[in-house]
Protein backbone atom coordinates (compact mmCIF):
# COMPACT_ATOMS: atom_id res chain seq x y z
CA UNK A 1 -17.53 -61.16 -30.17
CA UNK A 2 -19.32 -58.52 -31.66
CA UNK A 3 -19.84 -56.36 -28.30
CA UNK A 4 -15.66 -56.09 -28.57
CA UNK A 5 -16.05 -54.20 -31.94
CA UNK A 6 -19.22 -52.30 -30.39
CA UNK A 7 -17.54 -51.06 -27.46
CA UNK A 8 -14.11 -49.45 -29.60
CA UNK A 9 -17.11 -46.90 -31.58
CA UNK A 10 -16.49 -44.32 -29.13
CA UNK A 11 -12.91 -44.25 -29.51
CA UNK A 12 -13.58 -43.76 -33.36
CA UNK A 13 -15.99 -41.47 -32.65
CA UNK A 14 -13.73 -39.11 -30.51
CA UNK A 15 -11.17 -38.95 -33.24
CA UNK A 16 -13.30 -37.98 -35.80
CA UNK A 17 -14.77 -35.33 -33.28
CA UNK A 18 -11.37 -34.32 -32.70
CA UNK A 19 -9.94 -34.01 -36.29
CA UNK A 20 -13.32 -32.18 -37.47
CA UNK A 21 -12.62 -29.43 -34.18
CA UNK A 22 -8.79 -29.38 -34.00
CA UNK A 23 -7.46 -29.98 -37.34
CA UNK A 24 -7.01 -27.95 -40.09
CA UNK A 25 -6.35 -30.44 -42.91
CA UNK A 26 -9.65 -32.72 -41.64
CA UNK A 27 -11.49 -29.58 -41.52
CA UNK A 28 -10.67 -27.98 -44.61
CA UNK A 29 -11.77 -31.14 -46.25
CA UNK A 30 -15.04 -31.76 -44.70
CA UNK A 31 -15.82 -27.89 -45.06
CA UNK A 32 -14.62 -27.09 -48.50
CA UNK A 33 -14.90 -30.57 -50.16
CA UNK A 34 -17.99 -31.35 -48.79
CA UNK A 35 -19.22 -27.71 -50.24
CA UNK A 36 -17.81 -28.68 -53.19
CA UNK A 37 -20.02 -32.30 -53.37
CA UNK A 38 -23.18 -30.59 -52.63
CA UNK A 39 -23.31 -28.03 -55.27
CA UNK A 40 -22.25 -30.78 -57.80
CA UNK A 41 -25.03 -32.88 -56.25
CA UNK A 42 -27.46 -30.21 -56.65
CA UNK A 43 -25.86 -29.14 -60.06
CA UNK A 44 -26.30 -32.51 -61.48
CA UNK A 45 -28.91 -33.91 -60.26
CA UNK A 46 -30.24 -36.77 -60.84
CA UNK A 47 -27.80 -39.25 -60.41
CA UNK A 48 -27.86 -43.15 -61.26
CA UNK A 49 -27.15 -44.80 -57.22
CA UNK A 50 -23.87 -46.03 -59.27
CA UNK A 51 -22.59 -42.35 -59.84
CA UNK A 52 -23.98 -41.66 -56.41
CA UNK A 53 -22.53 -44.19 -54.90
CA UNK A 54 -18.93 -43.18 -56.94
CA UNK A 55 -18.86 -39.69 -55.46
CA UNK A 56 -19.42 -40.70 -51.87
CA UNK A 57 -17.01 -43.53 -52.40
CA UNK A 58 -14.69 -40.57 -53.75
CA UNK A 59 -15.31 -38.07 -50.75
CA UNK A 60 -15.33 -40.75 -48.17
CA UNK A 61 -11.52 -41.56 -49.05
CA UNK A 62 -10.59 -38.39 -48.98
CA UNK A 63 -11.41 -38.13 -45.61
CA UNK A 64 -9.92 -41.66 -44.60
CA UNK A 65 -6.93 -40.28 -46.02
CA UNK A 66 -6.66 -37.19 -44.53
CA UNK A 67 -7.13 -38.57 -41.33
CA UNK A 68 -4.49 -41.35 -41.50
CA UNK A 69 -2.28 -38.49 -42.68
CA UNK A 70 -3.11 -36.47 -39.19
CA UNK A 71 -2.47 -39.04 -37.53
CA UNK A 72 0.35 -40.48 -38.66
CA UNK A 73 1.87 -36.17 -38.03
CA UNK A 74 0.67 -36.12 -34.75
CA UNK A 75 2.54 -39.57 -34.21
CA UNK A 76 5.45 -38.40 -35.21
CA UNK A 77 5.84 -34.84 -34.34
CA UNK A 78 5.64 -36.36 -30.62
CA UNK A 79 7.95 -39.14 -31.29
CA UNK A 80 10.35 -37.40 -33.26
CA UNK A 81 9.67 -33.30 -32.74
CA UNK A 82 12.71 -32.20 -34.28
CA UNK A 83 13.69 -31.89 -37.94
CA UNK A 84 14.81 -35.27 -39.81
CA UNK A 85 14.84 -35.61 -43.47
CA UNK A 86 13.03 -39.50 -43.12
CA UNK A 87 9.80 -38.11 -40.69
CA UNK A 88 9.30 -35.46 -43.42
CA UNK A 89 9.59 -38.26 -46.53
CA UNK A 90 7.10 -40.12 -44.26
CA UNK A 91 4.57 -37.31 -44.05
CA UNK A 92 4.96 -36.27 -47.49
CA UNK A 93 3.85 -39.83 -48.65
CA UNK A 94 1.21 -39.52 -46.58
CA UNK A 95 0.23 -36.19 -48.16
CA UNK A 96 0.61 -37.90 -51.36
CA UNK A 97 -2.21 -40.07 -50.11
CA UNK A 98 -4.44 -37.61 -49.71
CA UNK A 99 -3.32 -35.72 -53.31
CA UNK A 100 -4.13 -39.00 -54.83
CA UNK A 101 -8.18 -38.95 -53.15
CA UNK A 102 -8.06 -35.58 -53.77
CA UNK A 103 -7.48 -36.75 -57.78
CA UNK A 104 -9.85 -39.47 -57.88
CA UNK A 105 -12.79 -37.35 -56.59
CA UNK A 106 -11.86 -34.68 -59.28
CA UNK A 107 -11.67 -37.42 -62.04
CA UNK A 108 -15.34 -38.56 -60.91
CA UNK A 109 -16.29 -35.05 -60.76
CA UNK A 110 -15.44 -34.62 -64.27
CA UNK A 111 -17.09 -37.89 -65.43
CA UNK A 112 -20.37 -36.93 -64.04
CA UNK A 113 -20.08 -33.16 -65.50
CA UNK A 114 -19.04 -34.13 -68.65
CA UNK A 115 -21.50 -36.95 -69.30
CA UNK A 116 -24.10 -34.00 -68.16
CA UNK A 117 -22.79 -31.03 -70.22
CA UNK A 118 -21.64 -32.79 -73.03
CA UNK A 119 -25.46 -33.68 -74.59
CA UNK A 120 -25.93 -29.66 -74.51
CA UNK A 121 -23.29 -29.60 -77.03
């Protein structure tokens, strides 16, 4: 049972491959995000594993987001290729998605900087 599991990581694999090569939203996030988690891990270091484990947790569904909302685009751009005013609701909700991660990481960024800065004060 566990071999069927085993055998679908390459599958996975390739589309993470291909979202980090081909596209632009995936990329941007694992580029620029992932920029953006280092210098607050090196900014506020240390951290508690619980904070740690918050801001992976964070940047992880960012990019589970953003790559059930390039998929779900490519699926529909071949399906559907032409303009219809439902396809784009759908892909805005899935951009929504990825707004919402997007918010969640910045509300744990601002935790962790805030509990940091505000002793200074």
């Amino acid at each position: 049972m566990l071999k069927r599991y085993v055998i679908r990581f390459p599958q996975a694999w390739r589309g993470i491959t291909y979202a980090a090569t081909k596209d632009f939203g995936f990329r941007t996030q694992v580029y620029g995000i992932g920029f953006f988690v280092v210098v607050i891990l090196f900014v506020t270091q240390p951290f508690t594993s619980t904070e740690f484990l918050f801001l992976v947790l964070a940047y992880l569904l960012i990019m589970i987001t953003e790559l059930q909302n390039s998929a779900l685009e490519v699926a529909l751009d071949q399906l559907h290729p032409e303009l219809h005013d439902a396809i784009g609701v759908s892909k805005d909700m899935a951009a929504g998605a990825v707004l919402l991660a997007g918010t969640f990481l910045m509300l744990v960024t601002e935790v962790l900087l805030y509990s940091r800065i505000s002793p200074l004060f």
